[in-house]
PDB file of N, CA and C in Angstrom:
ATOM      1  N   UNK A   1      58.834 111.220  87.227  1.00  0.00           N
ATOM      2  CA  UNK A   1      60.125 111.852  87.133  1.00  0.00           C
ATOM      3  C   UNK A   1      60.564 111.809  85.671  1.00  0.00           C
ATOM      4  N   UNK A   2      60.950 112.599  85.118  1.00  0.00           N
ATOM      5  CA  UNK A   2      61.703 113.098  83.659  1.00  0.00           C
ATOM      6  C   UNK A   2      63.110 111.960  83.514  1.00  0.00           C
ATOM      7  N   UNK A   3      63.227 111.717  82.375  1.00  0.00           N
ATOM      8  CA  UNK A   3      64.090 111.156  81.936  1.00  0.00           C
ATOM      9  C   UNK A   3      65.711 112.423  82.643  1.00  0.00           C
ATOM     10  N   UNK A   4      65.582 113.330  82.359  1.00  0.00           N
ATOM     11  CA  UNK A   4      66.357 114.287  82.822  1.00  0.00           C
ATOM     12  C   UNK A   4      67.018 114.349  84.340  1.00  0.00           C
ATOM     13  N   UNK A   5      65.786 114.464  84.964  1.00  0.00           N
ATOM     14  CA  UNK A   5      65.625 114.386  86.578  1.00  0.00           C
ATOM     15  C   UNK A   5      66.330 112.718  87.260  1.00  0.00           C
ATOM     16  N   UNK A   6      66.030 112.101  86.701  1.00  0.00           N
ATOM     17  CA  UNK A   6      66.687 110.346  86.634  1.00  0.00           C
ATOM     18  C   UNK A   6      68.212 110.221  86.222  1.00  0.00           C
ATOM     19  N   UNK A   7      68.693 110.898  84.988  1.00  0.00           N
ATOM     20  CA  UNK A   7      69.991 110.642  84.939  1.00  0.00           C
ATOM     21  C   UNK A   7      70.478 111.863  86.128  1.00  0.00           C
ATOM     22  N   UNK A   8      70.256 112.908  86.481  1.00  0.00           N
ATOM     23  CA  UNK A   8      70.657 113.844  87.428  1.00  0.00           C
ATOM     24  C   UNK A   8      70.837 113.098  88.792  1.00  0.00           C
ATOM     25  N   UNK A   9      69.973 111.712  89.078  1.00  0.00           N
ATOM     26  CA  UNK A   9      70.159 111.469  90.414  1.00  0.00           C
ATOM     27  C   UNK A   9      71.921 110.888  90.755  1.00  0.00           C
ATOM     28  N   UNK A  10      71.806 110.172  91.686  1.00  0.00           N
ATOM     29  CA  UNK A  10      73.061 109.252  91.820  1.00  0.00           C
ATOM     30  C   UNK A  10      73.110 107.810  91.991  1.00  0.00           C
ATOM     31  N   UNK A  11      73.218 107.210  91.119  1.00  0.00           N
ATOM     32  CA  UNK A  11      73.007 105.548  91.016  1.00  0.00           C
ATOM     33  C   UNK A  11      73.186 104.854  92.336  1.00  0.00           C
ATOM     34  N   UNK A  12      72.202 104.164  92.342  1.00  0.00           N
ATOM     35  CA  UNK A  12      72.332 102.996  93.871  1.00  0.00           C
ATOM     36  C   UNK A  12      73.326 101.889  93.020  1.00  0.00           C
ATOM     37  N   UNK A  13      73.942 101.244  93.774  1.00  0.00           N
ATOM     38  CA  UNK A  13      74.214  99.680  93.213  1.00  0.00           C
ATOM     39  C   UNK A  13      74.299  99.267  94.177  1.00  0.00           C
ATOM     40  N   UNK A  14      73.609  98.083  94.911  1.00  0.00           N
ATOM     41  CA  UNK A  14      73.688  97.008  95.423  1.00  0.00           C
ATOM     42  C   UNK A  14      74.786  95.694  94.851  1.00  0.00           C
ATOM     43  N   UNK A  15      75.573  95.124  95.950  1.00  0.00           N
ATOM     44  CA  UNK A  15      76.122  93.844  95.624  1.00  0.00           C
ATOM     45  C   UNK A  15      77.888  94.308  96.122  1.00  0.00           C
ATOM     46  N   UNK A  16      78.131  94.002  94.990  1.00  0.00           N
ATOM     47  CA  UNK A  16      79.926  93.768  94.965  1.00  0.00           C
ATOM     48  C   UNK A  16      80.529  95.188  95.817  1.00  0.00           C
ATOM     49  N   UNK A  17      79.824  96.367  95.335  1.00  0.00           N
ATOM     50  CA  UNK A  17      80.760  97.852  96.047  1.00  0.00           C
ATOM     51  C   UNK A  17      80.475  97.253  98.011  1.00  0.00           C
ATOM     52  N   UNK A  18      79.344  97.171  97.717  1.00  0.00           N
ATOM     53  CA  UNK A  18      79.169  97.009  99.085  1.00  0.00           C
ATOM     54  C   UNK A  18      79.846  96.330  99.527  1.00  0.00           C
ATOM     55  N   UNK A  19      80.275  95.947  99.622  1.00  0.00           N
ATOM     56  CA  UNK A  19      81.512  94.631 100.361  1.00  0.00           C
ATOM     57  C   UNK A  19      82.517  95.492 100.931  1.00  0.00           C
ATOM     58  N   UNK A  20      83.178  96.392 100.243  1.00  0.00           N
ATOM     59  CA  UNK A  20      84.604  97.152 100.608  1.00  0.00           C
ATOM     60  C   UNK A  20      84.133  98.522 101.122  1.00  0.00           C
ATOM     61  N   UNK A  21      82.654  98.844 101.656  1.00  0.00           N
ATOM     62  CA  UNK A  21      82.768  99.771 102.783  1.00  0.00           C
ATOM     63  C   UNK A  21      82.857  99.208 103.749  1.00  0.00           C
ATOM     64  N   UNK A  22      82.965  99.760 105.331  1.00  0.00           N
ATOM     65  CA  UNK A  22      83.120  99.332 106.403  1.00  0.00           C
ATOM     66  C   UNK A  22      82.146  98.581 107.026  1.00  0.00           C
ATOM     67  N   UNK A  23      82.289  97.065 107.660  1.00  0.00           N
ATOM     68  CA  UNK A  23      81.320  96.119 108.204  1.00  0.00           C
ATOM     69  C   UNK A  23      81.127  95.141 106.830  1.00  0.00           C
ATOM     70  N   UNK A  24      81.650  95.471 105.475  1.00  0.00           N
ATOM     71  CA  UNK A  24      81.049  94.673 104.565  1.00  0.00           C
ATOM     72  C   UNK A  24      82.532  93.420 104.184  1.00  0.00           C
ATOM     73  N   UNK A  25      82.372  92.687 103.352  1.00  0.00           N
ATOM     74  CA  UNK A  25      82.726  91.553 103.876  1.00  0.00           C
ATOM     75  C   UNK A  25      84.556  91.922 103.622  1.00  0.00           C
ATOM     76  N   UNK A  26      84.767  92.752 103.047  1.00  0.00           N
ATOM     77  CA  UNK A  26      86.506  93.105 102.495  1.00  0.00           C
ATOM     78  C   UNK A  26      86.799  94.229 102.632  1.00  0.00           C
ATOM     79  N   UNK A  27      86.035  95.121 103.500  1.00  0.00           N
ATOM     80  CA  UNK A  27      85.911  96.230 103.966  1.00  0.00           C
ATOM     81  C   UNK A  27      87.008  96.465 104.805  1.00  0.00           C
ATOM     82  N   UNK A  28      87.201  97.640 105.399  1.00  0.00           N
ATOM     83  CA  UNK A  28      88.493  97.628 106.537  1.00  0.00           C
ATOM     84  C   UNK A  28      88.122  96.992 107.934  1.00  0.00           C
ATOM     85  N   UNK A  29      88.898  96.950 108.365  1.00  0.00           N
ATOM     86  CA  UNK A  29      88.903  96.010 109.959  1.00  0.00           C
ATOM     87  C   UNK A  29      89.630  97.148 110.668  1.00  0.00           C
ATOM     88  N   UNK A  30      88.728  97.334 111.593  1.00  0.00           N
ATOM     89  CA  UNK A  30      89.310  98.030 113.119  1.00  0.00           C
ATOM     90  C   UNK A  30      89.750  97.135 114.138  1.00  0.00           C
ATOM     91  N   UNK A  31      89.111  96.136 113.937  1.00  0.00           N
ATOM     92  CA  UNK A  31      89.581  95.410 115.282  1.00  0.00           C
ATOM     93  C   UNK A  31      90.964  94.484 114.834  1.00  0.00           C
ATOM     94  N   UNK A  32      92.032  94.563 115.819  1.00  0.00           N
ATOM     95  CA  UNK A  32      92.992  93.896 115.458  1.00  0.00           C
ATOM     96  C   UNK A  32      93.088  92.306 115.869  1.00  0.00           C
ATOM     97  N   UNK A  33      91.896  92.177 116.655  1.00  0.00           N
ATOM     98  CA  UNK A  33      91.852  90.815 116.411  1.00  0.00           C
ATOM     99  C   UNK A  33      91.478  89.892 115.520  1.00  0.00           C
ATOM    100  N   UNK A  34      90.248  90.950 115.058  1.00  0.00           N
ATOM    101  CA  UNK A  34      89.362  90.188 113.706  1.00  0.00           C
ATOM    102  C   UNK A  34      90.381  90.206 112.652  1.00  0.00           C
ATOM    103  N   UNK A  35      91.077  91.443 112.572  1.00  0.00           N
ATOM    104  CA  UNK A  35      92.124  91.033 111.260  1.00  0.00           C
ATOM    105  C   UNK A  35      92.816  90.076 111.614  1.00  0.00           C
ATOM    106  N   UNK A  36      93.762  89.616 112.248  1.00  0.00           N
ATOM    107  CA  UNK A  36      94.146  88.651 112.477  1.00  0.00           C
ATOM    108  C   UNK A  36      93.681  87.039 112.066  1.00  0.00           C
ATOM    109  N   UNK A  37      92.501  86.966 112.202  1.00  0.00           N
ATOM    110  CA  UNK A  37      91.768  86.328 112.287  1.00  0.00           C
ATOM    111  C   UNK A  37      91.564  85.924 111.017  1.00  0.00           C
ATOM    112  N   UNK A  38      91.199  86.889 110.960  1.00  0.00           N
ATOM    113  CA  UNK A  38      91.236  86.622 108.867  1.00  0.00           C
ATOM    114  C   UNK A  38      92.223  86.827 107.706  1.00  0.00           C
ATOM    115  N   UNK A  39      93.574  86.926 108.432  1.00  0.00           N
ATOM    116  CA  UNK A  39      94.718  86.630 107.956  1.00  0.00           C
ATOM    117  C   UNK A  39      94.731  85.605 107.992  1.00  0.00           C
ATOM    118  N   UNK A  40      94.701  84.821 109.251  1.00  0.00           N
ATOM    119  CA  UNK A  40      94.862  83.471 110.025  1.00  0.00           C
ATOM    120  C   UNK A  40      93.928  82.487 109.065  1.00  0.00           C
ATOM    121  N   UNK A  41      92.771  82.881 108.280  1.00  0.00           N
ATOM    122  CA  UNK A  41      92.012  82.177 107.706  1.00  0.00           C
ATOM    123  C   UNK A  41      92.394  82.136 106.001  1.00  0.00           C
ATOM    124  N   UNK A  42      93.503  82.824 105.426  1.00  0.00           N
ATOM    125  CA  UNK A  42      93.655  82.877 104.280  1.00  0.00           C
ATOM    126  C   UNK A  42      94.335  81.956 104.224  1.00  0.00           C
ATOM    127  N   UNK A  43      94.578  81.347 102.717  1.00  0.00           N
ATOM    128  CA  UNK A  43      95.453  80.151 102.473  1.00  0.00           C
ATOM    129  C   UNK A  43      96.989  80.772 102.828  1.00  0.00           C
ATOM    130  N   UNK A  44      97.921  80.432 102.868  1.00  0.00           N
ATOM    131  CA  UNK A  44      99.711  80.641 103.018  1.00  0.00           C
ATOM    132  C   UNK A  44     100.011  81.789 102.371  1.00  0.00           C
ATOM    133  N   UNK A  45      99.848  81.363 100.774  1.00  0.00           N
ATOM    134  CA  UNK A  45     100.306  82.247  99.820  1.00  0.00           C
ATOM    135  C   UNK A  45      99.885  83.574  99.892  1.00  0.00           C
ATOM    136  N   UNK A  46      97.807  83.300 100.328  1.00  0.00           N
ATOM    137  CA  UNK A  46      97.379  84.567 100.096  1.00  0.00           C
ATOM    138  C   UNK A  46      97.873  85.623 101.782  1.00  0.00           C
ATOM    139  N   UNK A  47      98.204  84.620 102.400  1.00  0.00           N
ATOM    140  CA  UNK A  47      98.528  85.173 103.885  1.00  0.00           C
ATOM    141  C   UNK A  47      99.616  86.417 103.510  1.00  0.00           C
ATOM    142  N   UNK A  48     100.505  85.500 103.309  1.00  0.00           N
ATOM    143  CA  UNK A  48     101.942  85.978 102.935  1.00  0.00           C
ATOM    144  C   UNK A  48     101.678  87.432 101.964  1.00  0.00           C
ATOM    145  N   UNK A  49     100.899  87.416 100.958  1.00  0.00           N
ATOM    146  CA  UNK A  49     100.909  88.681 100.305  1.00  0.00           C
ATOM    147  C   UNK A  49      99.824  89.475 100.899  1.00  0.00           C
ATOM    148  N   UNK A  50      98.924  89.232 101.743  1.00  0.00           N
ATOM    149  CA  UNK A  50      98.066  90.527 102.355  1.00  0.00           C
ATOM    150  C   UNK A  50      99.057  90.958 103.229  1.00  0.00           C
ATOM    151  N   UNK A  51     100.137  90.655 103.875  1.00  0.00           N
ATOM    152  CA  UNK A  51     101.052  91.156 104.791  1.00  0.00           C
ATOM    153  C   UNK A  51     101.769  91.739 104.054  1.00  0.00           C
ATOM    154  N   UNK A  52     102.279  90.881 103.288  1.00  0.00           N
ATOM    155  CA  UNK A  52     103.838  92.471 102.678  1.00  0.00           C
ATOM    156  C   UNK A  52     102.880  93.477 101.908  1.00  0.00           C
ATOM    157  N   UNK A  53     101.585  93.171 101.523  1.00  0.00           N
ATOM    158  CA  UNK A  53     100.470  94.513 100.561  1.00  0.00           C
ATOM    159  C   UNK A  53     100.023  95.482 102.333  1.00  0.00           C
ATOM    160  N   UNK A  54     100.409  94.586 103.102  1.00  0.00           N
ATOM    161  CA  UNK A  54     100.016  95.525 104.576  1.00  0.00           C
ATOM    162  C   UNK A  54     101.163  96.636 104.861  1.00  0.00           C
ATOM    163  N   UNK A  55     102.478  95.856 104.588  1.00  0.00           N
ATOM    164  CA  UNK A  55     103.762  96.478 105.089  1.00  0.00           C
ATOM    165  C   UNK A  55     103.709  97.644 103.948  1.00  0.00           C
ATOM    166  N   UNK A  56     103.573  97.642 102.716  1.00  0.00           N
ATOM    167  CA  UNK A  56     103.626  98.350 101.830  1.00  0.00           C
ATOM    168  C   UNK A  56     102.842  99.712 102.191  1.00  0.00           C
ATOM    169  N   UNK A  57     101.804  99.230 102.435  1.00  0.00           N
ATOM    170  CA  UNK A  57     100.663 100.719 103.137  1.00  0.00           C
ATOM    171  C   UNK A  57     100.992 101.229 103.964  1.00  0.00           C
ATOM    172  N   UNK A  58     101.704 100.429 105.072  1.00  0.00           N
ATOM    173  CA  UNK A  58     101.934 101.355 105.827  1.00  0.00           C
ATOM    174  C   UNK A  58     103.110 101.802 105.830  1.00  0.00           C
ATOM    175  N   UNK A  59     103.959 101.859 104.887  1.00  0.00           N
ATOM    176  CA  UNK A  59     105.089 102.228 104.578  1.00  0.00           C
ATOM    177  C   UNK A  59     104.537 104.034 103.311  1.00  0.00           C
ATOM    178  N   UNK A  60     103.690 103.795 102.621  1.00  0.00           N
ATOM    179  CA  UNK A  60     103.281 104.329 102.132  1.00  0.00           C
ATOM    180  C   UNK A  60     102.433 105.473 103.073  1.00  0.00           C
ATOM    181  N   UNK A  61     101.890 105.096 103.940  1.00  0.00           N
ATOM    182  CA  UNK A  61     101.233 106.221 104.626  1.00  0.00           C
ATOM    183  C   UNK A  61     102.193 106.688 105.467  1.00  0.00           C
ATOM    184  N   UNK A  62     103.480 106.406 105.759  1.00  0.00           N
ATOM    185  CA  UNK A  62     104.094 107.116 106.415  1.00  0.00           C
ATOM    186  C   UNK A  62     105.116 108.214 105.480  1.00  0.00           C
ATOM    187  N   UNK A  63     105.728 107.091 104.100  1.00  0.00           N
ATOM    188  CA  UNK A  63     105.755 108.234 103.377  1.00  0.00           C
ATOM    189  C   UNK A  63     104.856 109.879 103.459  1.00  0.00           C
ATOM    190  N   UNK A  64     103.509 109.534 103.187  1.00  0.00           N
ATOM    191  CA  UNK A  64     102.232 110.517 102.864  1.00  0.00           C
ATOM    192  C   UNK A  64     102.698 111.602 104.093  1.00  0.00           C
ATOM    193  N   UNK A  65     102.724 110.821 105.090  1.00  0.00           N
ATOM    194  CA  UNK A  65     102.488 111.879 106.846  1.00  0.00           C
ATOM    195  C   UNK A  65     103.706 112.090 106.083  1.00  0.00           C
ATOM    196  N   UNK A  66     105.216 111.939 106.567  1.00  0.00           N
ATOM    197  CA  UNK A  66     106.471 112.795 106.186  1.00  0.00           C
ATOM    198  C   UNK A  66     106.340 113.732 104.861  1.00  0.00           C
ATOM    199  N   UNK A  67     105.031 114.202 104.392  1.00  0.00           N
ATOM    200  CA  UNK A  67     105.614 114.415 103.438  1.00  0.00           C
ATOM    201  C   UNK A  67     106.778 114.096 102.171  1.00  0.00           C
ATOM    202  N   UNK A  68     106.844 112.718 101.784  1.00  0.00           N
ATOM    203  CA  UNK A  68     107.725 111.934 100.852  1.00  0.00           C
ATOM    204  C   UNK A  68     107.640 111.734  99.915  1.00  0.00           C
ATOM    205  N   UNK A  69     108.713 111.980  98.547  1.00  0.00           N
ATOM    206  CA  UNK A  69     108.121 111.244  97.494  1.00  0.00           C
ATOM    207  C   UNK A  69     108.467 110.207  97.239  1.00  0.00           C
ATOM    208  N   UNK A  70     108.096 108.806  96.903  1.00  0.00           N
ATOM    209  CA  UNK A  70     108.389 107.399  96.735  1.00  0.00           C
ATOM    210  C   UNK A  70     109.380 107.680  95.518  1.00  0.00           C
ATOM    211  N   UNK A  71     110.366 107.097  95.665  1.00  0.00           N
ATOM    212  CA  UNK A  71     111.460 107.110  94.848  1.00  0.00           C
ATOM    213  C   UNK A  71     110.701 106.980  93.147  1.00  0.00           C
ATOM    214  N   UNK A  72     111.212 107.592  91.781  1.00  0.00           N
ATOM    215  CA  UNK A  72     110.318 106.865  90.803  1.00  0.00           C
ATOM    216  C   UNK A  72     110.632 105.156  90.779  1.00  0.00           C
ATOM    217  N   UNK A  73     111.561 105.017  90.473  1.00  0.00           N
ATOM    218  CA  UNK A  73     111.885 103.764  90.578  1.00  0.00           C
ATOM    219  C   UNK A  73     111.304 102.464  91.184  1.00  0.00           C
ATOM    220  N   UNK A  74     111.450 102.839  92.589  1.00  0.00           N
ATOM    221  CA  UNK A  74     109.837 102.097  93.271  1.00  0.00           C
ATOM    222  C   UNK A  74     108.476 101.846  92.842  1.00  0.00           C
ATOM    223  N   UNK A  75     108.354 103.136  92.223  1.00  0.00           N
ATOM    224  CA  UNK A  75     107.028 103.820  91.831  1.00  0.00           C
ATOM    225  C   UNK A  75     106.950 102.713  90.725  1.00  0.00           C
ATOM    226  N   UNK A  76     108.030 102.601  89.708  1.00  0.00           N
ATOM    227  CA  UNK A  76     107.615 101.462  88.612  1.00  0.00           C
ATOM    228  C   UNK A  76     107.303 100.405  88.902  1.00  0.00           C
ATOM    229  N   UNK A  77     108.310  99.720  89.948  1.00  0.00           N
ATOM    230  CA  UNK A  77     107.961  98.155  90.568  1.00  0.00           C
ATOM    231  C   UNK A  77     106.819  97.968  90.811  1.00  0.00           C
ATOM    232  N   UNK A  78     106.360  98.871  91.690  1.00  0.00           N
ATOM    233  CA  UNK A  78     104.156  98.834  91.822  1.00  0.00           C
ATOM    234  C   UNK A  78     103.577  98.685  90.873  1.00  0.00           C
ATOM    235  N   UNK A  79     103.960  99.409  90.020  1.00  0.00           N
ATOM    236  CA  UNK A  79     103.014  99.244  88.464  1.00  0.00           C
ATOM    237  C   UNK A  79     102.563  98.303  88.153  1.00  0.00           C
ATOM    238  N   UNK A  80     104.162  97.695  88.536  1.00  0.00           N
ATOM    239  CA  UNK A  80     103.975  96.245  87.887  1.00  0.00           C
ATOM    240  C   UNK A  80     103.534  94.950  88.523  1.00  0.00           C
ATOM    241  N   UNK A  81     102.844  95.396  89.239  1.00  0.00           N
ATOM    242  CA  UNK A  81     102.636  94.084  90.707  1.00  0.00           C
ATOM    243  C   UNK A  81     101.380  93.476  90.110  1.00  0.00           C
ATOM    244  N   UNK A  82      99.911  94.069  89.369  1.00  0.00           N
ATOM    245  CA  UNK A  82      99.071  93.664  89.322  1.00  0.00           C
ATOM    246  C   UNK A  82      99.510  92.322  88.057  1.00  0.00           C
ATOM    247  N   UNK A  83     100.363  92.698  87.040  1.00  0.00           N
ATOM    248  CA  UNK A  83     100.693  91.630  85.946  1.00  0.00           C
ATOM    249  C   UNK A  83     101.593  90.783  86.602  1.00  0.00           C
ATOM    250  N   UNK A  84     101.496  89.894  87.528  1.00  0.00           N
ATOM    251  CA  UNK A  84     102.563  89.170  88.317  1.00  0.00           C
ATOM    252  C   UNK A  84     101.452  88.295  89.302  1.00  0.00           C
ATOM    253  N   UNK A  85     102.088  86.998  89.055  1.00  0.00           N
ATOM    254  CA  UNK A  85     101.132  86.025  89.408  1.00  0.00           C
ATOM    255  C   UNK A  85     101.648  85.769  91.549  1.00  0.00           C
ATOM    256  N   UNK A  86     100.728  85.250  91.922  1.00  0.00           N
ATOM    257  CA  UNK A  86     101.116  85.507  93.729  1.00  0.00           C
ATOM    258  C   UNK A  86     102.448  85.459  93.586  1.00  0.00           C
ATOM    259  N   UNK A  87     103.067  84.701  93.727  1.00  0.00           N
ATOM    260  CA  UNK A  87     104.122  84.360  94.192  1.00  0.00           C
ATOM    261  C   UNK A  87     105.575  85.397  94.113  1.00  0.00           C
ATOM    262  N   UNK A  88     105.179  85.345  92.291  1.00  0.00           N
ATOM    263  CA  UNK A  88     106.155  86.940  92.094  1.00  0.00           C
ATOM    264  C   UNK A  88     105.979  87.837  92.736  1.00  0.00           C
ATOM    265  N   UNK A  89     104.392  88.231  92.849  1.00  0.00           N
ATOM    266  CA  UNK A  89     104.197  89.500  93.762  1.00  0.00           C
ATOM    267  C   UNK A  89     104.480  89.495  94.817  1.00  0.00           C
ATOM    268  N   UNK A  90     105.215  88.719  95.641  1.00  0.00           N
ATOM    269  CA  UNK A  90     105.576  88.522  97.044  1.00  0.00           C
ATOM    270  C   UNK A  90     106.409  88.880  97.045  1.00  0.00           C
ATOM    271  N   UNK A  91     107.232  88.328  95.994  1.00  0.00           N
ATOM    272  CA  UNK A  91     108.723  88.313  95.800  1.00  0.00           C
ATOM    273  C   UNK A  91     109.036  90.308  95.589  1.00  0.00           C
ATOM    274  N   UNK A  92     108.648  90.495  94.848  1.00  0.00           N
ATOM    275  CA  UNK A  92     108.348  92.170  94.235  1.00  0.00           C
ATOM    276  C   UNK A  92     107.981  92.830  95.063  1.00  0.00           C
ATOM    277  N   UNK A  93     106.629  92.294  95.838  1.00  0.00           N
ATOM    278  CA  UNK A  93     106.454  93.085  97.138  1.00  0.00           C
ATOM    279  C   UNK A  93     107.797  93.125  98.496  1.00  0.00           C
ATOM    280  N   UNK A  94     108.300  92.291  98.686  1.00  0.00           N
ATOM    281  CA  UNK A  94     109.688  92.209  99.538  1.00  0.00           C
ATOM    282  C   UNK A  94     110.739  92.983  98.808  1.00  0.00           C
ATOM    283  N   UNK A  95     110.676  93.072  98.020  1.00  0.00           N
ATOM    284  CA  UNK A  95     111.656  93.431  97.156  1.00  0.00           C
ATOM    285  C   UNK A  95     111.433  95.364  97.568  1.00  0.00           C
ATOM    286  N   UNK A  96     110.420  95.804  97.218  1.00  0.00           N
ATOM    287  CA  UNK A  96     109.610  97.167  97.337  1.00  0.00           C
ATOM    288  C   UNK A  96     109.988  97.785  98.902  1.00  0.00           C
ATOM    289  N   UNK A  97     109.522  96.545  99.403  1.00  0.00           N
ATOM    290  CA  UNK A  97     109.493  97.155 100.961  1.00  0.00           C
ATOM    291  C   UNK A  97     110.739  97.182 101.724  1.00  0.00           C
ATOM    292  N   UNK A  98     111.683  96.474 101.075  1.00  0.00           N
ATOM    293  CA  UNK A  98     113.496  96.134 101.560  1.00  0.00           C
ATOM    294  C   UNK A  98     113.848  98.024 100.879  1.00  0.00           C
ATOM    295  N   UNK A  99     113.639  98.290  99.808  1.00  0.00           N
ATOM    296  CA  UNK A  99     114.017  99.646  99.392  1.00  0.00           C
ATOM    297  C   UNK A  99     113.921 100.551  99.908  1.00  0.00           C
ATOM    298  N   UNK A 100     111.958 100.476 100.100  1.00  0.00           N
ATOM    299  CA  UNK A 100     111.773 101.580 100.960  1.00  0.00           C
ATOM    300  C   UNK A 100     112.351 102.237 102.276  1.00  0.00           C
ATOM    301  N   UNK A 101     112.765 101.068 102.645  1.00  0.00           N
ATOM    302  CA  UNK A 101     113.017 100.726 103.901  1.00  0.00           C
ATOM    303  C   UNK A 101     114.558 101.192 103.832  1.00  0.00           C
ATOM    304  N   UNK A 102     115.116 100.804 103.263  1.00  0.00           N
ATOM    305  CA  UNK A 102     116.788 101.389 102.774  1.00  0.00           C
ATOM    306  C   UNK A 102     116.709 102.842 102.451  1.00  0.00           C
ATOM    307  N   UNK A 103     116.055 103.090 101.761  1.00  0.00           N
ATOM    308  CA  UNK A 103     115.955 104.380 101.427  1.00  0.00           C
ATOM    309  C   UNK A 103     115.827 105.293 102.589  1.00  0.00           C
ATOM    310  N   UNK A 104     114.121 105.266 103.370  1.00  0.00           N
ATOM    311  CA  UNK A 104     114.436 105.679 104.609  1.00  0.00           C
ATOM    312  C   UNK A 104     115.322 105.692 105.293  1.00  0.00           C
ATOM    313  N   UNK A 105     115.907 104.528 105.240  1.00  0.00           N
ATOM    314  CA  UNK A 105     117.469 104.788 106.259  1.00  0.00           C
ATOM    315  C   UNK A 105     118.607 105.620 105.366  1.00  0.00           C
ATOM    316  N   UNK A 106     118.648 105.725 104.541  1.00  0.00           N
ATOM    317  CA  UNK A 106     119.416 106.257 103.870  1.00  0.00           C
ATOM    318  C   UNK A 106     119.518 108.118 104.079  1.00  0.00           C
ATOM    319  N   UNK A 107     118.061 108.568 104.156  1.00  0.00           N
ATOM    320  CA  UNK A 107     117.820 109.453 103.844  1.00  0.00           C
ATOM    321  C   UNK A 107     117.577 110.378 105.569  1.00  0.00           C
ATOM    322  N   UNK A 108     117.301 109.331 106.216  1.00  0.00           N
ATOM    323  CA  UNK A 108     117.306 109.497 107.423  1.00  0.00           C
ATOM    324  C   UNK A 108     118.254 109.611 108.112  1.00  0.00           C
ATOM    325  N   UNK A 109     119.602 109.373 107.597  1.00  0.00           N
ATOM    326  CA  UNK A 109     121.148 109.509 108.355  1.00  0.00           C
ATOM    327  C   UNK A 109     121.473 111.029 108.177  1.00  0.00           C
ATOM    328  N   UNK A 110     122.153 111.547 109.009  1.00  0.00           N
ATOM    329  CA  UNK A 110     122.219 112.769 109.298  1.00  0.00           C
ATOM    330  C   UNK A 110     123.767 112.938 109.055  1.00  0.00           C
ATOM    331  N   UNK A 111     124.077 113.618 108.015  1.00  0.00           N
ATOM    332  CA  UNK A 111     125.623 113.514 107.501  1.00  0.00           C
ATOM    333  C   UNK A 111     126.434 113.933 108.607  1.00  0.00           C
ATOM    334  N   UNK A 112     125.899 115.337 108.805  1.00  0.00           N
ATOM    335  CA  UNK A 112     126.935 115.489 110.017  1.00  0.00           C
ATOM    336  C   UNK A 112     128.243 116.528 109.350  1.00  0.00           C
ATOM    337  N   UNK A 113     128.571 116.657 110.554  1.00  0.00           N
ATOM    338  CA  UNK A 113     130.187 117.001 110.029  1.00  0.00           C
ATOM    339  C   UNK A 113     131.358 115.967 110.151  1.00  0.00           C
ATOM    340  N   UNK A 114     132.074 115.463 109.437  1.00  0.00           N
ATOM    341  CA  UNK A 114     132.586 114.724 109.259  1.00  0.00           C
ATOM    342  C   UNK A 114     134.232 114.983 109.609  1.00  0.00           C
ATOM    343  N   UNK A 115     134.500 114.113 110.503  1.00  0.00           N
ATOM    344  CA  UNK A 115     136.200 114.519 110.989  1.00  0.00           C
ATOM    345  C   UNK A 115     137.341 113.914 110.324  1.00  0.00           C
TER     346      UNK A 115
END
């Protein structure tokens, strides 16, 4: 095979990607017991933030289905989650998901006619 024909293919990598397709070790979970399970097996801290990083998604994919745009504002707080050590990010993540969550209600009240 040509030096040509070789960069044209598509790289294998074995190891780390593999993990985060499905069945691999950080991959998604269908079964709601196994997640559980391996919530149940994380330390406190890390418990606590795979749940509000859970609430967040699915707050986010429901945005997506409604057609929504995440406030910008929100949009910054995320930014900033990866430079924030656990604990803050919990804090930031609650913080995110109390908004969203306000907001939806906010936006979701139906003014009405008013007497």
């Amino acid at each position: 095979m040509t030096n040509d024909a070789k960069q044209d293919q598509p790289r294998r990598t074995d190891g780390a990607p593999g993990k985060f397709e499905p069945g691999g070790e950080l991959g998604p979970i269908e079964d709601r017991n196994e997640y559980e399970q391996r919530l149940n097996d994380l330390p406190p801290d890390q418990k606590e933030l795979a749940q509000e990083s859970a609430r967040l998604a699915d707050l986010c994919q429901y945005f997506s289905q409604q057609k929504m745009d995440v406030p910008p504002q929100i949009l910054v707080q995320v930014g900033r989650l990866p430079g924030l050590g656990i604990a803050d990010r919990i804090r930031a993540l609650k913080d995110v998901n109390r908004a969203l969550m306000e907001y939806l209600n906010d936006v979701g009240q139906d003014p009405g006619i008013r007497q």
